[in-house]
Protein backbone atom coordinates (compact mmCIF):
# COMPACT_ATOMS: atom_id res chain seq x y z
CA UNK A 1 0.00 0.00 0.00
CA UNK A 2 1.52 3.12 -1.26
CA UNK A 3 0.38 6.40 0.75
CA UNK A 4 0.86 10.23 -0.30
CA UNK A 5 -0.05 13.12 2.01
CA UNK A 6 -0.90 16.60 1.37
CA UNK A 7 -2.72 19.81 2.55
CA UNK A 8 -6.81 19.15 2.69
CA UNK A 9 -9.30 21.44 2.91
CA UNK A 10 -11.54 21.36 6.47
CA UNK A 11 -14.33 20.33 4.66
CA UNK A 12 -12.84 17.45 3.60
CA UNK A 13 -11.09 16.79 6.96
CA UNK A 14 -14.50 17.34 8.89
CA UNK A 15 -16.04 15.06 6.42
CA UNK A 16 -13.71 12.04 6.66
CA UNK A 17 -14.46 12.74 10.80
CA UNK A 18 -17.66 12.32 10.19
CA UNK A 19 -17.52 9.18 8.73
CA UNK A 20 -15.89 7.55 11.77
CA UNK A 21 -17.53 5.84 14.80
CA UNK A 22 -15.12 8.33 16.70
CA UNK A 23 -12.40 10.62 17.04
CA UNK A 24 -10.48 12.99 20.04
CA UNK A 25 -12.21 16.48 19.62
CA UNK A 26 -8.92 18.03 19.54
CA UNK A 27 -8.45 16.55 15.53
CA UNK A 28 -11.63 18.41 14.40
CA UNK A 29 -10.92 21.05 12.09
CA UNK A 30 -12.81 23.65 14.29
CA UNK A 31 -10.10 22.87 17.17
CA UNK A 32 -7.96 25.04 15.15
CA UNK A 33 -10.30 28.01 15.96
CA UNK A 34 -9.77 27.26 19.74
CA UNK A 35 -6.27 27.12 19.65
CA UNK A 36 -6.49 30.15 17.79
CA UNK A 37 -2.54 31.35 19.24
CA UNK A 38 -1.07 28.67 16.90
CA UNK A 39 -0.85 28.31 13.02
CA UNK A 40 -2.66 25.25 11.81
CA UNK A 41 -2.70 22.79 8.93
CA UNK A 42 -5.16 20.06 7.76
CA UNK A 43 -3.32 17.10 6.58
CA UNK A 44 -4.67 13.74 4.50
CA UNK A 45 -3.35 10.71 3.42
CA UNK A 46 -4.35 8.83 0.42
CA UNK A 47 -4.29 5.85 -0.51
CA UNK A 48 -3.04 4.53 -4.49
CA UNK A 49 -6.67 4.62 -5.36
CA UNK A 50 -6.79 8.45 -4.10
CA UNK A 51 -8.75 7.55 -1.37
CA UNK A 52 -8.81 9.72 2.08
CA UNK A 53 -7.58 7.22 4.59
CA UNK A 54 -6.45 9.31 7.33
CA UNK A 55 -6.48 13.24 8.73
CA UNK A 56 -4.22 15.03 10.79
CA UNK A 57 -5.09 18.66 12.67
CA UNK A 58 -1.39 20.06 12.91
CA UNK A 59 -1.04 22.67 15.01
CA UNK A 60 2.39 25.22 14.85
CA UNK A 61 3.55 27.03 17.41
CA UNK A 62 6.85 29.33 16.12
CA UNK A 63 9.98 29.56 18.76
CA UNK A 64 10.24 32.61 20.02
CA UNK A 65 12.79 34.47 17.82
CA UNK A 66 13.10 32.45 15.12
CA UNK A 67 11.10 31.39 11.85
CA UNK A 68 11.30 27.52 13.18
CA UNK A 69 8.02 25.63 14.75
CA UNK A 70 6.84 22.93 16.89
CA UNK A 71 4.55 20.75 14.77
CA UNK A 72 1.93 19.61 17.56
CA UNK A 73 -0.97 17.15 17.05
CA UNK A 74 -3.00 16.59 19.97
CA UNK A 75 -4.17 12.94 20.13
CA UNK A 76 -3.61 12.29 16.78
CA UNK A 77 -3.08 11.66 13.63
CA UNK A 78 -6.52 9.88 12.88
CA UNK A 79 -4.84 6.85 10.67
CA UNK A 80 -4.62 3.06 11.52
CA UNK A 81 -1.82 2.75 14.01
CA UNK A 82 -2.22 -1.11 14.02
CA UNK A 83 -1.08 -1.12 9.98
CA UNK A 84 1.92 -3.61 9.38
CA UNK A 85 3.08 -0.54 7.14
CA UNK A 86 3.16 2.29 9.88
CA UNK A 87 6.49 3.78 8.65
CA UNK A 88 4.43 4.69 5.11
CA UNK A 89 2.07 6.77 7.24
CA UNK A 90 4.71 8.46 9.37
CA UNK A 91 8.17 9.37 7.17
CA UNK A 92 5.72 11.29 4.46
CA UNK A 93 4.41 13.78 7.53
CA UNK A 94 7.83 14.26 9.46
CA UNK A 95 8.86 14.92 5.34
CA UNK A 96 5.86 17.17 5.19
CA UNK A 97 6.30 19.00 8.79
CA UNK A 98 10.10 19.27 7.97
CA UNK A 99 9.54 21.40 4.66
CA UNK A 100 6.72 23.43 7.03
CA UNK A 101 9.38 24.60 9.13
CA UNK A 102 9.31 22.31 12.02
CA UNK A 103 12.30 21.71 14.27
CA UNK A 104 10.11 19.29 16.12
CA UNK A 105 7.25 16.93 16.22
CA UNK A 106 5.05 16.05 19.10
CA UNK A 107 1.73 13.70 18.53
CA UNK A 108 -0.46 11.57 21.20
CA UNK A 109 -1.50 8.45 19.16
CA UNK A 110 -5.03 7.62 20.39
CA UNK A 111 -3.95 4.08 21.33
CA UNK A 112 -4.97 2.08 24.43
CA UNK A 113 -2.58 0.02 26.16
CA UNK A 114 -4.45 -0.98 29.30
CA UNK A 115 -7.53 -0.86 31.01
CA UNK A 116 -8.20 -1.37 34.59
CA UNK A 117 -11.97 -1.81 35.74
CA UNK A 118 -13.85 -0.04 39.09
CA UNK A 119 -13.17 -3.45 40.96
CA UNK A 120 -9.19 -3.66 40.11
CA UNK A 121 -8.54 -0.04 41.20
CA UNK A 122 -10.34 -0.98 44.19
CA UNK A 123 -7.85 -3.54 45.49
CA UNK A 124 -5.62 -1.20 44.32
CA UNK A 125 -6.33 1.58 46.34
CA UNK A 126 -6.97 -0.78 49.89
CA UNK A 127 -3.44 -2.42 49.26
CA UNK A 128 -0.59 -0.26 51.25
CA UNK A 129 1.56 -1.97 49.32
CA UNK A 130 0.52 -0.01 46.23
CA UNK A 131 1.47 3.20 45.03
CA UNK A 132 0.43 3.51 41.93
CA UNK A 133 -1.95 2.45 38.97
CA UNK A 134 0.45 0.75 36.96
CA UNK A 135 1.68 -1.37 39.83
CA UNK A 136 -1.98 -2.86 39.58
CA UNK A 137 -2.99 -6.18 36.92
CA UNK A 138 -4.64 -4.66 34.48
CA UNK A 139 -8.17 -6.24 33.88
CA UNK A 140 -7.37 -6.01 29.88
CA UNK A 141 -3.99 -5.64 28.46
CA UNK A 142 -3.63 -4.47 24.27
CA UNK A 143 -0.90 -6.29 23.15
CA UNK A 144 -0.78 -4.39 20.04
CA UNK A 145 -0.40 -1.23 21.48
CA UNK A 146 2.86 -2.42 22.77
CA UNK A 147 4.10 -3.46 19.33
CA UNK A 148 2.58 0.04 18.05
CA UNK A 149 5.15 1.56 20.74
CA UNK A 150 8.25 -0.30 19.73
CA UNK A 151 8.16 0.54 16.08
CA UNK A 152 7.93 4.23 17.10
CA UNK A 153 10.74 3.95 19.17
CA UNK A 154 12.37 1.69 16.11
CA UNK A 155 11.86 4.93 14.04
CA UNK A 156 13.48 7.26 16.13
CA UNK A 157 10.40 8.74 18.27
CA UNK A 158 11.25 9.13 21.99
CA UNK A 159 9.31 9.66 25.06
CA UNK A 160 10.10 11.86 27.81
CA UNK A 161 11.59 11.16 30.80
CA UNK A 162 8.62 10.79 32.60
CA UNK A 163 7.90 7.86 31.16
CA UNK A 164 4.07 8.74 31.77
CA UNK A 165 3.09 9.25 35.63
CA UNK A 166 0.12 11.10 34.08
CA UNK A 167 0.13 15.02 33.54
CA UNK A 168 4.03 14.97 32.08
CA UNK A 169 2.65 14.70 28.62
CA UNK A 170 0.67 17.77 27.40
CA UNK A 171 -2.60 15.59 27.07
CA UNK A 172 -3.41 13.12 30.27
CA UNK A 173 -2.30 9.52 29.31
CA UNK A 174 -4.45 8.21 32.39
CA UNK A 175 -8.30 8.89 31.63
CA UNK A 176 -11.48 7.45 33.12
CA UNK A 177 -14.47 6.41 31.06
CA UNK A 178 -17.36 5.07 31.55
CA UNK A 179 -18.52 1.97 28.85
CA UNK A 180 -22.23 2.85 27.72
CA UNK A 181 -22.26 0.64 24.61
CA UNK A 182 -24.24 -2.65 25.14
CA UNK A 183 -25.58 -1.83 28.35
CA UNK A 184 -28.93 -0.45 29.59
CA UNK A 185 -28.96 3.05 31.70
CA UNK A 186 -29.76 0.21 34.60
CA UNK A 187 -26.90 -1.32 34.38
CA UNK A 188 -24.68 2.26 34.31
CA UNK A 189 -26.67 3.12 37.21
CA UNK A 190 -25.88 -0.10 39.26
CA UNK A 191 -22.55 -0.03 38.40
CA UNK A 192 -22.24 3.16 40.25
CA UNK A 193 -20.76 2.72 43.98
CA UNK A 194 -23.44 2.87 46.77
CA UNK A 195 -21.94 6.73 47.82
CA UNK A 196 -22.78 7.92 44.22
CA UNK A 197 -26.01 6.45 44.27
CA UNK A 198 -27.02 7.80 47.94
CA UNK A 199 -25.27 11.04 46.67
CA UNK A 200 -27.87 10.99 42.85
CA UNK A 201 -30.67 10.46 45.34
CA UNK A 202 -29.40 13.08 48.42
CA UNK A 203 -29.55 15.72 45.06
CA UNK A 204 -33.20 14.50 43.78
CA UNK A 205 -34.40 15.01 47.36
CA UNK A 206 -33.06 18.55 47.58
CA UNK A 207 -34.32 19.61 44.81
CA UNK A 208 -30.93 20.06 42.40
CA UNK A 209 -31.95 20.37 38.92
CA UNK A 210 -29.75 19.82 36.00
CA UNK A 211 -30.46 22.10 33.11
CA UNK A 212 -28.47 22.74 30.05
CA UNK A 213 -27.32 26.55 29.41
CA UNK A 214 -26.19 28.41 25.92
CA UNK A 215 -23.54 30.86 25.18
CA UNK A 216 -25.08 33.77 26.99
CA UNK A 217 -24.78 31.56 30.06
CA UNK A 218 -20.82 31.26 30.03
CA UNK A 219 -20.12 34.34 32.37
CA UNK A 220 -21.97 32.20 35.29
CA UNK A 221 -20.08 29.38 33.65
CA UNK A 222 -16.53 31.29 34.33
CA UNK A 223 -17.59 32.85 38.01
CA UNK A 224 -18.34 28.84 39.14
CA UNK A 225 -14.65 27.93 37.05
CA UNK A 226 -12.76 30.88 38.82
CA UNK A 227 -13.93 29.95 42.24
CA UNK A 228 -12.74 26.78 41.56
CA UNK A 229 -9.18 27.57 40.15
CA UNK A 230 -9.12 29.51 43.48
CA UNK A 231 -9.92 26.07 45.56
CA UNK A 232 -7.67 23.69 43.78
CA UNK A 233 -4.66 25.91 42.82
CA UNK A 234 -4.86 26.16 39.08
CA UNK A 235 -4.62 28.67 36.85
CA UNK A 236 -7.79 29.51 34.93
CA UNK A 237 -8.57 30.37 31.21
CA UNK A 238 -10.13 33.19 30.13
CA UNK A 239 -14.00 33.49 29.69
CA UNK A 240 -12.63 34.71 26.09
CA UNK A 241 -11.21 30.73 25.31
CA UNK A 242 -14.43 29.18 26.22
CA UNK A 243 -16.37 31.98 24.30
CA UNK A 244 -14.36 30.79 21.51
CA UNK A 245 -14.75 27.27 22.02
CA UNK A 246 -18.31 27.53 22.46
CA UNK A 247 -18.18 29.60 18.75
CA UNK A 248 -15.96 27.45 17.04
CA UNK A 249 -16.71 24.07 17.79
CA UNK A 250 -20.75 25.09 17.52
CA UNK A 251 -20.18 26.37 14.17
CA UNK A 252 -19.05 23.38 12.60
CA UNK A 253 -21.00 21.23 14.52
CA UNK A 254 -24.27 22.21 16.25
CA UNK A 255 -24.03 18.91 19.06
CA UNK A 256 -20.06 19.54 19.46
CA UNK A 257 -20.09 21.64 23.07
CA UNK A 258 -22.72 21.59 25.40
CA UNK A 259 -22.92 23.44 28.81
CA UNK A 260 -24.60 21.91 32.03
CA UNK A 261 -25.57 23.58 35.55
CA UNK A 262 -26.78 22.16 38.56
CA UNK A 263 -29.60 24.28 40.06
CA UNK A 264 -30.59 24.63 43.62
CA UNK A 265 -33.18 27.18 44.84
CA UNK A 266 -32.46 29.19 41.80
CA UNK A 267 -28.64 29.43 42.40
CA UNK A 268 -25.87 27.73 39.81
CA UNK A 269 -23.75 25.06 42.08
CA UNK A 270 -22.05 23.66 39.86
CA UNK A 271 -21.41 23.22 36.21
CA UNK A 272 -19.77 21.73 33.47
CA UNK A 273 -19.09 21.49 29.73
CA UNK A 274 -19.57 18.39 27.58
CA UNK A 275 -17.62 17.98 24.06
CA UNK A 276 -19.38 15.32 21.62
CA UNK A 277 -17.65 13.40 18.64
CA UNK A 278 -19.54 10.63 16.97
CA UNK A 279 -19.88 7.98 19.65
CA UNK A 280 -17.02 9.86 21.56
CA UNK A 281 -18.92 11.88 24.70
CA UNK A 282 -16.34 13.92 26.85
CA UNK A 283 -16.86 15.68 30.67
CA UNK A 284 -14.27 18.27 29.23
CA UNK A 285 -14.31 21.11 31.93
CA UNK A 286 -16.12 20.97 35.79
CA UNK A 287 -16.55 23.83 38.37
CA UNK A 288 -18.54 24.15 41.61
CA UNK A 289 -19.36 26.51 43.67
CA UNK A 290 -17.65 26.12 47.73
CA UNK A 291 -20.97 25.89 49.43
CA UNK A 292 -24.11 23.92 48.48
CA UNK A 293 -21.19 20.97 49.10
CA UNK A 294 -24.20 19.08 50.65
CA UNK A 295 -26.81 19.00 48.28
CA UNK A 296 -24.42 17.20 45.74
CA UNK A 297 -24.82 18.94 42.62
CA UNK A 298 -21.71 17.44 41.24
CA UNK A 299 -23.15 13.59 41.36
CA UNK A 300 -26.73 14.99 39.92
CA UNK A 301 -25.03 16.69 36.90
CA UNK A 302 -22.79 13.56 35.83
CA UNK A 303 -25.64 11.27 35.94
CA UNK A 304 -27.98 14.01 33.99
CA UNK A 305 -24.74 13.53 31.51
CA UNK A 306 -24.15 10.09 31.51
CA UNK A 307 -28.17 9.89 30.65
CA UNK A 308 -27.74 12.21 27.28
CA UNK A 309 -24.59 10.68 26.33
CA UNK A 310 -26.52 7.67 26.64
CA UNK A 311 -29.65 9.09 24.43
CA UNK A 312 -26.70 10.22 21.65
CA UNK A 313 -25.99 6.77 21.73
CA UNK A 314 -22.60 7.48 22.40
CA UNK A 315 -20.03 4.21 23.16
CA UNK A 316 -18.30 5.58 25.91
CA UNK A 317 -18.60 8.63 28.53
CA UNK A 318 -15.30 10.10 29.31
CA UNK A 319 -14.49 11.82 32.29
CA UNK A 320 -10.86 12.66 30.97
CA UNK A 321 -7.65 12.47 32.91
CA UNK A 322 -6.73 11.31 36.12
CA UNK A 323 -3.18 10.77 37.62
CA UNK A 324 -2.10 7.43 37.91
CA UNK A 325 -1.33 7.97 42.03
CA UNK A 326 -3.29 5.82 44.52
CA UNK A 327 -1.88 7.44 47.15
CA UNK A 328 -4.49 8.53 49.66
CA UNK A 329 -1.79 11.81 50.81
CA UNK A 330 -1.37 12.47 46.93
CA UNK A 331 -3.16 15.85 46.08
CA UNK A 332 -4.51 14.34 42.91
CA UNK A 333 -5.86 11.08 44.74
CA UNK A 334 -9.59 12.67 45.13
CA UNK A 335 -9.95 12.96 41.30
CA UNK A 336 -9.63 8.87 40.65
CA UNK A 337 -11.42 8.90 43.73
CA UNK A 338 -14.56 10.88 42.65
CA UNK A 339 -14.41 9.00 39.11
CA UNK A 340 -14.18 5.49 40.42
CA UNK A 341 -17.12 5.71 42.10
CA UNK A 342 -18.78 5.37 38.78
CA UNK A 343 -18.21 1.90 38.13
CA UNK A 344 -16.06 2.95 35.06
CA UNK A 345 -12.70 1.83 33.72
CA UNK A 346 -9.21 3.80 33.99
CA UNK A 347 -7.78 3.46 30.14
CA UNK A 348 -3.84 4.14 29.92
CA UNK A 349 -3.12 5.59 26.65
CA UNK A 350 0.55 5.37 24.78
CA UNK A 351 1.36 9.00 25.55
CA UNK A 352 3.04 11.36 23.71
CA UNK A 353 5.84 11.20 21.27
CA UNK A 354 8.28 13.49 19.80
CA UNK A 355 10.55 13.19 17.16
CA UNK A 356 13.21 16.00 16.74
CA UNK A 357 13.84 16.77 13.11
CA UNK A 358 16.55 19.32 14.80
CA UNK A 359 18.59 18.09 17.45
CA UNK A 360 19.92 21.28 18.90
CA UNK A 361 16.62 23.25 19.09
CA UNK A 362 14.32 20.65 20.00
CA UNK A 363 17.31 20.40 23.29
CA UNK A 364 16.99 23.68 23.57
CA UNK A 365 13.19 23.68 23.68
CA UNK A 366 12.99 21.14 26.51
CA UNK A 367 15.49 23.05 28.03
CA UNK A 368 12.99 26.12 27.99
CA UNK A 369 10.24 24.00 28.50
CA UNK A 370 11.63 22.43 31.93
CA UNK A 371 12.30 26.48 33.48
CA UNK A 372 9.28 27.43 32.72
């Protein structure tokens, strides 16, 4: 199989999207818009017949002082990473990025290479012993993924250092979803832990509605997000980026962002955006308020959710990253906490990869990179 790539239009790229089950929401076309600080490209490959096969959202980012990029793309390329051929896909784009400028290449194949279930991490987390996700049997291992991993290295990608404890990479490579395909909303439900279900029920009997809001609602939207930052130490974005979000990824697709507040006596709680690609459904972005605690608006507003994810018929409800730490000190412990609890799975993805097409600036990059 002989493959070219070249420069597509986004219509064409949105269109070959389209006709997937699924794909990460940052290789739409319209994620360009978002990430509106960096040049972008649309990239396709094709195969002898001329036939789209694959699509790549590139995004450039130019080193400060000099006409030389970073070629980024976020959990992609969308092409078949299991092909016995996967050096035809890849030399054309480094080729391609090369000519573009880049110094260096950074990409998060969207390939799973474990999955741990509700029960595992479980007896992970009651075992002093362990430390750590990893050090847990995974409940299903992809053996493919590891092959996928050692032909990348075979080409001359690397890893960092980091090796993957979870937020190293610029994406998560831990994430938590929650299977929906081939199951009734029953069986989501009971696979819930018996706090989430007491906590679902706690909100119906307060009287915490779920309701979905529009653009016009994102300032009450940002005041819940700030609040937030200002709890767990984080900076926050802009009300401008999710404006733009909102615009962008609504434009091209009116289902693609959805916001969702949790009500109580006429006050916001809590609230959260939802990102939807094919049978992909995301909990992108959360935020609640510091009092109301009680009334658990957060529960309510994932299982209001999990129930239209559900109605989109989407495959799988994705409450995105978690660190891989099951240490009950670590900071980041009460996020796999709060996500267990919905009977879910934690996926491990391959991580993120970068190839340096020049030695000495991508060095001098993660040299920059690591004092910031």
């Amino acid at each position: 199989m002989s493959l070219t790539l070249r420069t597509i239009s986004r219509e064409q790229h949105l269109a070959y999207i389209q006709s997937l089950p699924a794909a990460s929401h940052m290789q739409v076309p319209a994620w360009a818009d978002v990430k509106a600080e960096w040049r972008s490209e649309n990239l396709g490959w094709f195969d002898k017949s001329g036939e789209l096969v694959g699509v790549g959202l590139v995004l450039y980012r130019q080193l400060p002082k000099i006409k030389r990029y970073l070629a980024y793309l976020p959990e992609g390329p969308v092409i078949n990473w299991y092909a016995p051929n996967l050096e035809e896909w890849l030399q054309p784009m480094l080729a391609h990025l090369k000519q573009q400028g880049a110094f260096s290449v950074k990409m998060g194949p969207p390939v799973v290479i474990r999955r741990w279930d509700a029960g595992a991490i479980k007896n992970g987390i009651s075992d002093p012993d362990v430390k750590r996700l990893r050090d847990v049997e995974a409940t299903f291992i992809e053996p493919r993924a590891f092959e996928v991993a050692d032909r990348l290295r075979r080409m001359g990608w690397q890893q960092g250092e980091d090796g993957g404890a979870g937020f190293g990479d610029v994406q998560p490579r831990y994430v938590f979803q929650v299977p929906l395909e081939g199951r009734s909303l029953e069986d989501v439900h009971k696979g819930f832990n018996q706090l989430w279900r007491r906590n679902i029920k706690k909100a119906e009997k307060a009287g915490v509605e779920v309701v979905q809001g529009g653009y016009d609602q994102l300032p009450i939207w940002q005041q819940l997000y700030e609040i937030t930052a200002e709890r767990d130490h984080f900076r926050p974005r802009p009300l401008s980026y999710f404006q733009r979000m909102w615009t962008a990824l609504n434009t091209e697709d009116p289902n693609r962002m959805r916001l969702y507040f949790a009500m109580h006596e006429g006050e916001a709680v809590a609230a959260a955006t939802m990102l939807i690609v094919g049978g992909h459904v995301w909990y992108s972005y959360g935020a609640s308020a510091n009092h109301k605690r009680e009334v658990r608006p957060s529960n309510a507003m994932q299982w209001r959710m999990l129930r239209d994810a559900y109605a989109l018929g989407a495959s799988v409800y994705d409450l995105r990253g978690i660190s891989d730490s099951l240490d009950e000190n670590d900071h980041l412990f009460g996020l796999i906490q709060f996500k267990v609890g919905t009977g879910g799975q934690a996926a491990e993805y391959l991580g993120e990869w970068d190839f340096p097409l020049n030695k000495l600036l991508h060095k001098a990059l993660d040299i920059y990179m690591s004092r910031r």
